[in-house]
C-alpha atoms as a PDB file:
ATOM      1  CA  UNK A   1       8.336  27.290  10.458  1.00  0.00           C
ATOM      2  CA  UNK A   2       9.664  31.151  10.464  1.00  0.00           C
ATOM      3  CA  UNK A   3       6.138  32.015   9.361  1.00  0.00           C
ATOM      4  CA  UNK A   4       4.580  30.418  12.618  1.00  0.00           C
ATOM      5  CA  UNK A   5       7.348  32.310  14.921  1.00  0.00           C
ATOM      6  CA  UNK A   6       6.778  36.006  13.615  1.00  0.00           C
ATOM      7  CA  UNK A   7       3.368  35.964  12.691  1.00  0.00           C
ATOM      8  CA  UNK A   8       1.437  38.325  14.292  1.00  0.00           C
ATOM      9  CA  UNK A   9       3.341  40.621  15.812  1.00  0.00           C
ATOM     10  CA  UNK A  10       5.878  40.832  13.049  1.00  0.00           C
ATOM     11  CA  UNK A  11       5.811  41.475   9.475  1.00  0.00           C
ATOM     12  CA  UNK A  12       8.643  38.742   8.414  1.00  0.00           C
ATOM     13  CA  UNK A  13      10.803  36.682   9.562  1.00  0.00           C
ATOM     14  CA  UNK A  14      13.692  38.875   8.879  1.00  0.00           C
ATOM     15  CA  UNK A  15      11.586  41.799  11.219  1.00  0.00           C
ATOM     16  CA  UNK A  16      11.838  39.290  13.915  1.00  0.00           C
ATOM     17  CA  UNK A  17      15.125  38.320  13.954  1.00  0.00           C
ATOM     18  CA  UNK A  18      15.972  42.258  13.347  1.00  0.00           C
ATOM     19  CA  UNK A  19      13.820  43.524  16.425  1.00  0.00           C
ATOM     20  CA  UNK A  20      15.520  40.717  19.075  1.00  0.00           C
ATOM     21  CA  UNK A  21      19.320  41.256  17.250  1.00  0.00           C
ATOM     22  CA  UNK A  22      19.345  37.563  16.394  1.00  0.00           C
ATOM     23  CA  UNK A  23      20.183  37.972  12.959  1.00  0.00           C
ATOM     24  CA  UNK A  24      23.594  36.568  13.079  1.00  0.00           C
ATOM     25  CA  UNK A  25      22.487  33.927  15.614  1.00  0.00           C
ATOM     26  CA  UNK A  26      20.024  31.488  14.071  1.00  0.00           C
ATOM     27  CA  UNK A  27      20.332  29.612  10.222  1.00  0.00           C
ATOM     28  CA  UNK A  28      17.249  27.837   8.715  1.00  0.00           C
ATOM     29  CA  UNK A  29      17.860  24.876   7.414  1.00  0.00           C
ATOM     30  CA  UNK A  30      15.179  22.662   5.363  1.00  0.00           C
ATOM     31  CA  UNK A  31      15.457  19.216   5.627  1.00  0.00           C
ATOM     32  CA  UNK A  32      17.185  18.091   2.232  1.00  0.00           C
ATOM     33  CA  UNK A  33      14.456  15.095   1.768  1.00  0.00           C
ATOM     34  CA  UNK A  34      10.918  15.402   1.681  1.00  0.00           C
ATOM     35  CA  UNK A  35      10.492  11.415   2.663  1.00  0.00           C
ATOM     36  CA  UNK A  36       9.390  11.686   5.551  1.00  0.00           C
ATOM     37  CA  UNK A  37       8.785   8.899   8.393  1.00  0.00           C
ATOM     38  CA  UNK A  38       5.337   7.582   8.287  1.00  0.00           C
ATOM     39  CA  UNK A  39       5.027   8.602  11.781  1.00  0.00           C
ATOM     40  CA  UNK A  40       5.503  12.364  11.132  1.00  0.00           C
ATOM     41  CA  UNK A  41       2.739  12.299   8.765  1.00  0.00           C
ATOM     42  CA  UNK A  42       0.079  12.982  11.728  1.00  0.00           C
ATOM     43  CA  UNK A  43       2.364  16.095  12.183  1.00  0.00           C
ATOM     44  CA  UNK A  44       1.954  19.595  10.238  1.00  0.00           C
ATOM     45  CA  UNK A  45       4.977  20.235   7.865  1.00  0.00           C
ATOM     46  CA  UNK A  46       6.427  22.650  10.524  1.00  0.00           C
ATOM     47  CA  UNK A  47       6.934  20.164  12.894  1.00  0.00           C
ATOM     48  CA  UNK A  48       7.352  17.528  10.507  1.00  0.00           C
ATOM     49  CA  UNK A  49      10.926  19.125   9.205  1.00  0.00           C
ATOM     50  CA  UNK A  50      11.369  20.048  13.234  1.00  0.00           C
ATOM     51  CA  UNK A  51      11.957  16.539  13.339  1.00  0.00           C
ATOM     52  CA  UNK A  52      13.216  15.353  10.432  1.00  0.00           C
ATOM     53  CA  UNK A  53      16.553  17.585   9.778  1.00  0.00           C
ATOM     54  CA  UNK A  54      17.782  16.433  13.341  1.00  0.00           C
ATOM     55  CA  UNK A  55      16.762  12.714  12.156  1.00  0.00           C
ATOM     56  CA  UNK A  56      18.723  13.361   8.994  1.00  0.00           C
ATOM     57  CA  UNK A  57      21.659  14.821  10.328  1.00  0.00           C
ATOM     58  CA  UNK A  58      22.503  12.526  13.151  1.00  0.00           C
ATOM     59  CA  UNK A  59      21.320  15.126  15.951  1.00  0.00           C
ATOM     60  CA  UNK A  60      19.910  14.703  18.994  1.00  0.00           C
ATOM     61  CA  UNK A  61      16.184  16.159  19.382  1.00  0.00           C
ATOM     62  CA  UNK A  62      14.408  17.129  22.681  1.00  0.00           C
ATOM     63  CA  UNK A  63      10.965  17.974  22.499  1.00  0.00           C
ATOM     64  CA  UNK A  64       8.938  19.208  24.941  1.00  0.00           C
END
């Protein structure tokens, strides 16, 4: 998911998060299991693990 946020414009993810001085702001977490719902699977993995770590974690999600 980093890769889809600073491509383009940036060479990394950690050039992104350098340039805007979010460095100590934002912690990437993967989802710890890769069974996902069968629902997600019409999803690309980015937004597939957008979903799931909330979903695993008890979180709420609001998507747009």
């Amino acid at each position: 998911m980093t890769q889809e946020i600073s491509r383009g414009e940036f060479s990394s993810w950690n050039a992104y998060k350098q340039h805007y001085g979010i460095h100590d702001l934002i912690e990437v977490i993967d989802p710890i299991s890769n069974n996902i719902l069968s629902t997600l699977q019409l999803l690309d993995e980015a937004e597939e693990k957008a979903i799931q770590l909330p979903y695993e974690q008890n979180l709420p999600l609001l998507i747009e």
